[in-house]
Protein backbone atom coordinates (compact mmCIF):
# COMPACT_ATOMS: atom_id res chain seq x y z
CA UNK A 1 15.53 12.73 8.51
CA UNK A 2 15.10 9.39 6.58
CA UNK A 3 13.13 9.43 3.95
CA UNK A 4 11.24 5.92 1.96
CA UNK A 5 8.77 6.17 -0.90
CA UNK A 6 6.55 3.45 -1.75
CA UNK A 7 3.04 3.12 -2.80
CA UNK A 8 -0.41 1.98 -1.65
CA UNK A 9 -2.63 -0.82 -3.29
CA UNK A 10 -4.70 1.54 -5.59
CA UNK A 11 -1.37 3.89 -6.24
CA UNK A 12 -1.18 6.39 -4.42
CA UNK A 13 1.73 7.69 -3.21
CA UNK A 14 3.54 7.10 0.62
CA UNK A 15 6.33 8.36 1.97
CA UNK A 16 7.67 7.71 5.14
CA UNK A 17 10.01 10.11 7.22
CA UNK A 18 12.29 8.56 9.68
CA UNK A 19 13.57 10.46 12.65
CA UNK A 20 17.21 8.32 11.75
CA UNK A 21 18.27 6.26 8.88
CA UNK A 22 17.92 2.37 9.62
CA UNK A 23 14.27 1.67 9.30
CA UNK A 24 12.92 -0.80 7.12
CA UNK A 25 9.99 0.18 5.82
CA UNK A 26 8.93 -2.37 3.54
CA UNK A 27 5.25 -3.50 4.57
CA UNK A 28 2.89 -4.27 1.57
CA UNK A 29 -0.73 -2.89 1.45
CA UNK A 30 -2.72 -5.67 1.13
CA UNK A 31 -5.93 -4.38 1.13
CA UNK A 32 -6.91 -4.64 -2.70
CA UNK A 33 -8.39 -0.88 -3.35
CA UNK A 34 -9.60 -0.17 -6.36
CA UNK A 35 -8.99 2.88 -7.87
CA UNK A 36 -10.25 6.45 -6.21
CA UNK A 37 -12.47 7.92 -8.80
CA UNK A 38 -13.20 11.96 -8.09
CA UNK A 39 -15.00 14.59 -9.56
CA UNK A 40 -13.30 18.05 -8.25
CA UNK A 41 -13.89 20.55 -10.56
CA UNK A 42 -13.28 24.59 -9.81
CA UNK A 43 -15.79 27.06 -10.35
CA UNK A 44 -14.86 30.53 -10.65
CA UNK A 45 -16.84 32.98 -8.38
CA UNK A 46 -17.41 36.55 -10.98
CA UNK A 47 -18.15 38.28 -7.84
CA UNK A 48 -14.84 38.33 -6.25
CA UNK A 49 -13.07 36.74 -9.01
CA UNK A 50 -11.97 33.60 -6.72
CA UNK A 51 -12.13 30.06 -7.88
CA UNK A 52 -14.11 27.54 -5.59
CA UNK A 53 -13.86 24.00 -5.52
CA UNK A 54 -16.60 21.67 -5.80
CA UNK A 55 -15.58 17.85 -4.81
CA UNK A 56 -18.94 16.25 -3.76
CA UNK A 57 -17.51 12.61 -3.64
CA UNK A 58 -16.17 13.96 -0.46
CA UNK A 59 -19.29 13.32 1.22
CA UNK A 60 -18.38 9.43 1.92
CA UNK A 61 -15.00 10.27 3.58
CA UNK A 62 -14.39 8.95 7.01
CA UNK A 63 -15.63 10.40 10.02
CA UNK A 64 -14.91 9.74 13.46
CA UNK A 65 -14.07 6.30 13.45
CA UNK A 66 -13.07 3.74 16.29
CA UNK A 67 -9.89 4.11 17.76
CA UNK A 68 -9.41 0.49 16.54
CA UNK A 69 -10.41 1.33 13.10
CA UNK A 70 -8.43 4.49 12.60
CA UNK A 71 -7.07 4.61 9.62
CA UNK A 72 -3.84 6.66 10.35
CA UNK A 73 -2.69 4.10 12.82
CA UNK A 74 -0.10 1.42 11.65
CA UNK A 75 -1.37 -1.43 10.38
CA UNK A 76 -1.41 -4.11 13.19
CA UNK A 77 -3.43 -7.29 13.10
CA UNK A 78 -6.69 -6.78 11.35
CA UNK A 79 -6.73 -2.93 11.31
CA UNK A 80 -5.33 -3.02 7.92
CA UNK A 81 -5.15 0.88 7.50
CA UNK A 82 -3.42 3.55 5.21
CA UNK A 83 -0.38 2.93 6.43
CA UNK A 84 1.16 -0.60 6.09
CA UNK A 85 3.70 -0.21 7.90
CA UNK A 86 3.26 -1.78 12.19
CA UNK A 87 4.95 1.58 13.15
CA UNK A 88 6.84 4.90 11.79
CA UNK A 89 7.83 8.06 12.98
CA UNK A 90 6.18 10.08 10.21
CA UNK A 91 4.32 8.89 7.51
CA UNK A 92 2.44 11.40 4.30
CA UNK A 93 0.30 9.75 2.01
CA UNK A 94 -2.00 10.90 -1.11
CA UNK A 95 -5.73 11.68 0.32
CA UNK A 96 -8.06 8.57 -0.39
CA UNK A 97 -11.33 11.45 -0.17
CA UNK A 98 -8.86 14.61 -2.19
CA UNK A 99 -10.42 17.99 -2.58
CA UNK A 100 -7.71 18.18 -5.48
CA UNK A 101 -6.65 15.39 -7.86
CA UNK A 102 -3.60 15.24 -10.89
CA UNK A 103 -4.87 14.73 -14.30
CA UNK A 104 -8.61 15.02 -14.18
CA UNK A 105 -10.33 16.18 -17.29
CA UNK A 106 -12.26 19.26 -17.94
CA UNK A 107 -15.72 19.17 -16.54
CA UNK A 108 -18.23 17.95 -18.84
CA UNK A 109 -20.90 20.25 -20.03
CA UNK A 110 -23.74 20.81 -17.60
CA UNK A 111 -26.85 23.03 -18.92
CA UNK A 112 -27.61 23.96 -15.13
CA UNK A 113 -24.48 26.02 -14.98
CA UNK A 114 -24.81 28.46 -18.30
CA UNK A 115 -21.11 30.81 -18.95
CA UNK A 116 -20.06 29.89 -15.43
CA UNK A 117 -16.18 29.01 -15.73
CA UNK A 118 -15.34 25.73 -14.50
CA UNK A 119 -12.49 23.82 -14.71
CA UNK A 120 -10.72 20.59 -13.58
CA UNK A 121 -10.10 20.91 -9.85
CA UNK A 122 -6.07 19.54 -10.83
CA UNK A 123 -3.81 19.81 -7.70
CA UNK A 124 -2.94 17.43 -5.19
CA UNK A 125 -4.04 16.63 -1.50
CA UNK A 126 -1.47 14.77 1.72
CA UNK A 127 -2.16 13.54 4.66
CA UNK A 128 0.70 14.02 7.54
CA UNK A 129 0.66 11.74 10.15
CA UNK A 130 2.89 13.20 12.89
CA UNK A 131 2.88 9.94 15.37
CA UNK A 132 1.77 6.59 15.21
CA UNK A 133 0.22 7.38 19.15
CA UNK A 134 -3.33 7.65 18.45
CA UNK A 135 -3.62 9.24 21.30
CA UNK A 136 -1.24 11.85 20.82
CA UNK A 137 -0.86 15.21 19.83
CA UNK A 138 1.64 17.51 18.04
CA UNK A 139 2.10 19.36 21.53
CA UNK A 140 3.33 16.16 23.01
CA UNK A 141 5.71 15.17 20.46
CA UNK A 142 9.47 15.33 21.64
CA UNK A 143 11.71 18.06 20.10
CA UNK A 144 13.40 15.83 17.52
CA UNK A 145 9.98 14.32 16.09
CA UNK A 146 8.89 17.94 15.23
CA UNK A 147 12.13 18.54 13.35
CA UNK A 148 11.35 15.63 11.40
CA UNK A 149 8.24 17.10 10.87
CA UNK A 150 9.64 20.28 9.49
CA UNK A 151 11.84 18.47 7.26
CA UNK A 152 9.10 16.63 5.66
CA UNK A 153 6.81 19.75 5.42
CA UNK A 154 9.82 21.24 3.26
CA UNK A 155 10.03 18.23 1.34
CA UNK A 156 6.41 17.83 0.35
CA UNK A 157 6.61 21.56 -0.34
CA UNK A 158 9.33 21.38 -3.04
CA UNK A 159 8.04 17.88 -4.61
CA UNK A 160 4.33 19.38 -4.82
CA UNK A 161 6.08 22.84 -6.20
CA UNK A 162 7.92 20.78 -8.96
CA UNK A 163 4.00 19.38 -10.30
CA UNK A 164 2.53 20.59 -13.30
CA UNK A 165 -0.13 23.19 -12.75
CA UNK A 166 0.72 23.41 -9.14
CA UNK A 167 0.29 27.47 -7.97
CA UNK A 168 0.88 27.45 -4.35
CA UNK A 169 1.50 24.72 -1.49
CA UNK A 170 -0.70 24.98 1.75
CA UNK A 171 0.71 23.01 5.21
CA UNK A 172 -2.16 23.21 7.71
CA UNK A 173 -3.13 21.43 10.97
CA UNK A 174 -6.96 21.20 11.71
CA UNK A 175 -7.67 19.90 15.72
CA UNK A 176 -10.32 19.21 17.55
CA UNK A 177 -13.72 18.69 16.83
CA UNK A 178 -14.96 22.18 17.52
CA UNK A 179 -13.27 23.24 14.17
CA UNK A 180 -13.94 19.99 12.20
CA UNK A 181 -11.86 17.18 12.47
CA UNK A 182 -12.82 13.98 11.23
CA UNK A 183 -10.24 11.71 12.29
CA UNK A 184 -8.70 12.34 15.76
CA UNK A 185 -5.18 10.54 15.05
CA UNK A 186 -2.35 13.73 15.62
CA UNK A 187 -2.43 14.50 11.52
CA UNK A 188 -2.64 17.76 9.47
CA UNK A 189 -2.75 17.83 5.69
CA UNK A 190 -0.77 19.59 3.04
CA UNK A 191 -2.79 20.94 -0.56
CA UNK A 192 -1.28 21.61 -3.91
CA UNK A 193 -3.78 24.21 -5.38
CA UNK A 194 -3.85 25.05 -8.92
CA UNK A 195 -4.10 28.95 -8.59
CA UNK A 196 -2.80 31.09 -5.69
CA UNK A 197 -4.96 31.24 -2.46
CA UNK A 198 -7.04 34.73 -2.12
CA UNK A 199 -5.37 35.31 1.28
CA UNK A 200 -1.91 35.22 0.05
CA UNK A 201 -3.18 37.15 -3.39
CA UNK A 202 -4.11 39.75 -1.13
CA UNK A 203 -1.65 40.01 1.16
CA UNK A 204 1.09 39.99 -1.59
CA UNK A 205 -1.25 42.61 -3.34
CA UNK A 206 -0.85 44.77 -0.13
CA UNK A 207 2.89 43.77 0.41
CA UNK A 208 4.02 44.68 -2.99
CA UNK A 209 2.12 48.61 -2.44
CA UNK A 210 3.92 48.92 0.84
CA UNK A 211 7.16 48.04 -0.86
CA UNK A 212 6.25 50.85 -3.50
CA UNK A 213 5.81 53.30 -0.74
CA UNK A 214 8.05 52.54 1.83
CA UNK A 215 10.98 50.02 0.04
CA UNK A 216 10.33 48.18 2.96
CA UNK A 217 8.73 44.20 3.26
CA UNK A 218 5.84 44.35 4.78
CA UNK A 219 6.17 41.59 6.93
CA UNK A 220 9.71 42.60 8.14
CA UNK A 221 8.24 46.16 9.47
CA UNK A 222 5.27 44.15 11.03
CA UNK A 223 7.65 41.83 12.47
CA UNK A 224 9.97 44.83 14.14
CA UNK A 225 7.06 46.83 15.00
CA UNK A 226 5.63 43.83 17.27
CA UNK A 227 9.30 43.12 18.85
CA UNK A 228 9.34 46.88 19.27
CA UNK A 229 6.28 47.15 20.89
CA UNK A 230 6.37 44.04 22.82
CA UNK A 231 3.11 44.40 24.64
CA UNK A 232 1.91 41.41 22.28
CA UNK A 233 5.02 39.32 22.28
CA UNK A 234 4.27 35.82 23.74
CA UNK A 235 8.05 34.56 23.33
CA UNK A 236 11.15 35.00 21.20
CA UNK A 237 13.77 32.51 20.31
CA UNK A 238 17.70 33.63 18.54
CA UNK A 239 15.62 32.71 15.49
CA UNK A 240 12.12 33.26 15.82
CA UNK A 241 9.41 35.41 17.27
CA UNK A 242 5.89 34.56 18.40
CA UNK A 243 3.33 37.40 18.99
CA UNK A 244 -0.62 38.44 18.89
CA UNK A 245 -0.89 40.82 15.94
CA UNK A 246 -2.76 43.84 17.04
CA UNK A 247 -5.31 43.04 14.75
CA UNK A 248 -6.29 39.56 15.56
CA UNK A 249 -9.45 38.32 13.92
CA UNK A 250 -9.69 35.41 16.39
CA UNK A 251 -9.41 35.20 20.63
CA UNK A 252 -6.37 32.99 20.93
CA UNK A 253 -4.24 33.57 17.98
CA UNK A 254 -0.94 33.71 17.47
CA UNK A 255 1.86 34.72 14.34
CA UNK A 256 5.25 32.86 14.46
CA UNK A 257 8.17 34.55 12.64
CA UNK A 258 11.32 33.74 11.48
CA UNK A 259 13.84 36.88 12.06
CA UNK A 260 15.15 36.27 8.64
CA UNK A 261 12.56 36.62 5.48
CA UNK A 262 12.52 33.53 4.13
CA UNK A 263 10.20 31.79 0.95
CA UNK A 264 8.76 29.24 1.96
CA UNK A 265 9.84 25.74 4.75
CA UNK A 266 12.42 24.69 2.25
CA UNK A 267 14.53 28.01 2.65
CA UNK A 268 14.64 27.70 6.33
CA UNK A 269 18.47 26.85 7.56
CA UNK A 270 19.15 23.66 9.91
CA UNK A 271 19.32 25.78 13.20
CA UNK A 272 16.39 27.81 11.51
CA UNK A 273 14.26 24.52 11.76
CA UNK A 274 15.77 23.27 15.03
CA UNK A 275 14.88 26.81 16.93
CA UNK A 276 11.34 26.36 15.21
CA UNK A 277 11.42 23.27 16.99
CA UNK A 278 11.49 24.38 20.50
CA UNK A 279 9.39 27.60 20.31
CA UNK A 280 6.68 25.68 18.66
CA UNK A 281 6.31 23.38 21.45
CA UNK A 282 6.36 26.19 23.62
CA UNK A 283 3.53 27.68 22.35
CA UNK A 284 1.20 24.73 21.81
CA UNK A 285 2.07 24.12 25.28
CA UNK A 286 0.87 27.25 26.27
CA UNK A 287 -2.37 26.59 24.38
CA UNK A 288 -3.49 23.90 26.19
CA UNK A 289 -2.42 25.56 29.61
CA UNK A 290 -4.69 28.17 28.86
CA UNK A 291 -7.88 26.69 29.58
CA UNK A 292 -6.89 23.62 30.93
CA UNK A 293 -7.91 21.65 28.50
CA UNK A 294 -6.96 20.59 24.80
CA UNK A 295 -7.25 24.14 22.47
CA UNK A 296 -8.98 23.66 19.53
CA UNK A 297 -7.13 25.55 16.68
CA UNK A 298 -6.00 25.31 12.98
CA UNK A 299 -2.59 26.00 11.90
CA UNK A 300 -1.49 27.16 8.61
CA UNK A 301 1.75 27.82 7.01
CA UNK A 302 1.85 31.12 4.52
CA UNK A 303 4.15 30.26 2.24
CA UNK A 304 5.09 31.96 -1.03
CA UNK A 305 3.29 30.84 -4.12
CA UNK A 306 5.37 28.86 -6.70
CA UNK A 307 6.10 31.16 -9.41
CA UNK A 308 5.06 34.77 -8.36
CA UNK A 309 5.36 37.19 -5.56
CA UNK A 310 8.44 35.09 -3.94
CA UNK A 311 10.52 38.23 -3.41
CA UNK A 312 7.68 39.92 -1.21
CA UNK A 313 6.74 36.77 0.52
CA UNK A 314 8.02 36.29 4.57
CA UNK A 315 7.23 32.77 5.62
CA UNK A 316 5.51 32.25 9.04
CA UNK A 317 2.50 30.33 10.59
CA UNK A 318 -0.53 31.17 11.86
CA UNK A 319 -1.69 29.88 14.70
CA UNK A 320 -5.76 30.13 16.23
CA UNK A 321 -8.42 29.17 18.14
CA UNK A 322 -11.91 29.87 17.91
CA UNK A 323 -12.25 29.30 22.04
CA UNK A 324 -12.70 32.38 23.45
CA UNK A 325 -12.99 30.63 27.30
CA UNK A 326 -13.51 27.90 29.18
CA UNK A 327 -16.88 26.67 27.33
CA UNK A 328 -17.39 29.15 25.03
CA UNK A 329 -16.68 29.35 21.38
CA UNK A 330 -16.36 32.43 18.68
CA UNK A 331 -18.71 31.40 15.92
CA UNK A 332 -18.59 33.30 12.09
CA UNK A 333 -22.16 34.74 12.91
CA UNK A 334 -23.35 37.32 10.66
CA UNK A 335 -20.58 40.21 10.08
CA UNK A 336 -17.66 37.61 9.62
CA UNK A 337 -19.53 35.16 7.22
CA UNK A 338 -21.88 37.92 5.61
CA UNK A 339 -19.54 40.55 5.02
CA UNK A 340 -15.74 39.15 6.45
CA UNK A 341 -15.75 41.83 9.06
CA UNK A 342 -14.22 40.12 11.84
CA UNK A 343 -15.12 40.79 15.79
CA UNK A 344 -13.02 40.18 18.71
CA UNK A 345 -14.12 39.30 21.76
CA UNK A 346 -10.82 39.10 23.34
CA UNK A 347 -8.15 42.11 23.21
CA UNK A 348 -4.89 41.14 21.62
CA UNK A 349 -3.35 42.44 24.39
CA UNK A 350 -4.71 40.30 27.00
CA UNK A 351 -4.50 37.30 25.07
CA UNK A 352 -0.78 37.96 24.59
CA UNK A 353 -0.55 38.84 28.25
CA UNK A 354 -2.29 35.72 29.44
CA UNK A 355 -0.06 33.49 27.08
CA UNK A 356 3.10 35.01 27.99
CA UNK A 357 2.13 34.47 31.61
CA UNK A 358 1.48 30.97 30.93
């Protein structure tokens, strides 16, 4: 992996990843943007002690363009887009429309919102752009192209750890419409939040009692309970594992594990993120065999925050879909948004057995 840093015409950052050293990636933006203004600002929830972020100048972000107005396409005749490049392999950039911005002010006083805790909403929000096919998808990416990916996950993760203020780094995929995407160029994001996520509070919260009980990671007993069991077991790699957890909130979902704990992306070894590679593709394939037809689903990385909890954390990704068949979709209705009490409509068992037989 090749990496080139350069900037756009209102500043923000871009950094292209090259599959091999040799490109030239020298393009100019020429577009004249002015400077993004935003008003994120976090508001802390006394209910559940969680911090939400407010970023209404989000509203005007681009949705569903033209295929010839994309803006994660390279920049070729007068589709003069975010990246000015005419092609690249791999390209991140700084969000134009950020939920999270570096070096915003405190909020100013507002009279509507009496002793409610607010604060800047400081962090930072990437776009990855996986392919300069429009018409692509991760799942048809070749083998080296997601390695590169990989490697420029890691490296976002350890530049966005090394930020002031920045908590915890967050990789994630959205696709397909179905769960919200508003641009349909292959692309996921990355976010540099200012406090830890509540997931990962809580799962380190229940990792660190199991270590008190047991002396045992958490994740490592989940991890040899599944290969154990194997009746949820889609497919398993000399480095990694991909399985159903018996719990699964969602009908298609799947956890992918590395057999060794590790941190967070940057820890992962060469062959670690070569192996990744393969079983990934695997598995995405397998997603769109399922129904025959593209899966909707959101992947997310868990990674461990930046300054606490890193001994109990176990990387791995999450993979799910809310299709639960051909036509059908598993909406939060009242007992996952009302009280987070999730409902299954498919057995983890015969999702893993249908995805294994795939």
């Amino acid at each position: 992996m090749h990496r080139t840093i350069t900037t756009l015409s209102d500043g923000r950052e871009l950094a292209y990843y090259d599959d091999h050293p040799g490109a030239v990636r020298d393009a100019l933006d020429v577009r004249g943007l002015p400077s993004t203004h935003t008003v994120s600002e976090l508001r802390h929830d006394p209910l559940l002690n969680e911090w939400v972020v407010v970023a209404s100048h989000r509203q005007g972000r681009t949705h569903l363009p033209p295929a010839d107005q994309c803006p994660l396409c390279p920049t070729r005749g007068a589709n003069l887009t975010e990246i000015p490049s005419p092609d690249y392999d791999v390209a991140v950039f700084e969000n134009r429309f950020p939920s999270l911005t570096p070096g915003l002010e405190p909020p100013a006083a507002d009279p509507a919102v009496p002793g409610v805790e607010r604060l800047p909403g400081n962090g930072r929000c990437e776009v990855v752009c996986f392919t300069s096919e429009h018409g692509g998808s991760f799942a048809g990416l070749p083998r080296h192209r997601v390695r590169t990916v990989v490697d420029a996950w890691a490296d976002r993760t350890r530049e966005l750890s090394a930020l002031p203020g920045v908590e915890q780094v967050f990789c994630f995929e959205n696709r397909g419409e179905a769960i919200g995407v508003t641009l349909h160029h292959p692309h996921g994001q990355i976010y540099a939040y200012p406090f830890v996520t509540p997931r990962s509070a809580r799962m380190l919260e229940v990792a660190a009692d199991h270590e008190r009980r047991t002396g045992r990671n958490l994740f490592a007993d989940v991890l040899a309970r599944e290969q154990a069991a194997e009746a949820r077991v889609i497919t398993s790699t000399e480095h990694w594992t991909a399985f159903v957890p018996a719990a699964a909130r969602w009908p298609v979902e799947v956890h992918l594990f590395p057999h060794r704990q590790v941190a967070d992306l940057p820890g992962l070894t060469a062959a670690e993120r070569d192996d990744f590679a393969g079983l990934y593709l695997d598995v995405l394939g397998r997603f769109d065999r399922l129904y025959q037809a593209p899966l909707p689903y959101i992947a997310s990385w868990h990674q461990a925050p930046v300054r606490e909890g890193r001994d109990l954390s176990y990387l791995h990704l999450q993979l799910c879909s809310i299709q639960r068949s051909p036509g059908k979709l598993k909406y939060l209705a009242g007992s996952e948004s009302g009280m987070g009490v999730f409902i299954n409509d498919v057995a983890p068992e015969s999702a893993a057995a249908q995805l294994r037989a795939l």
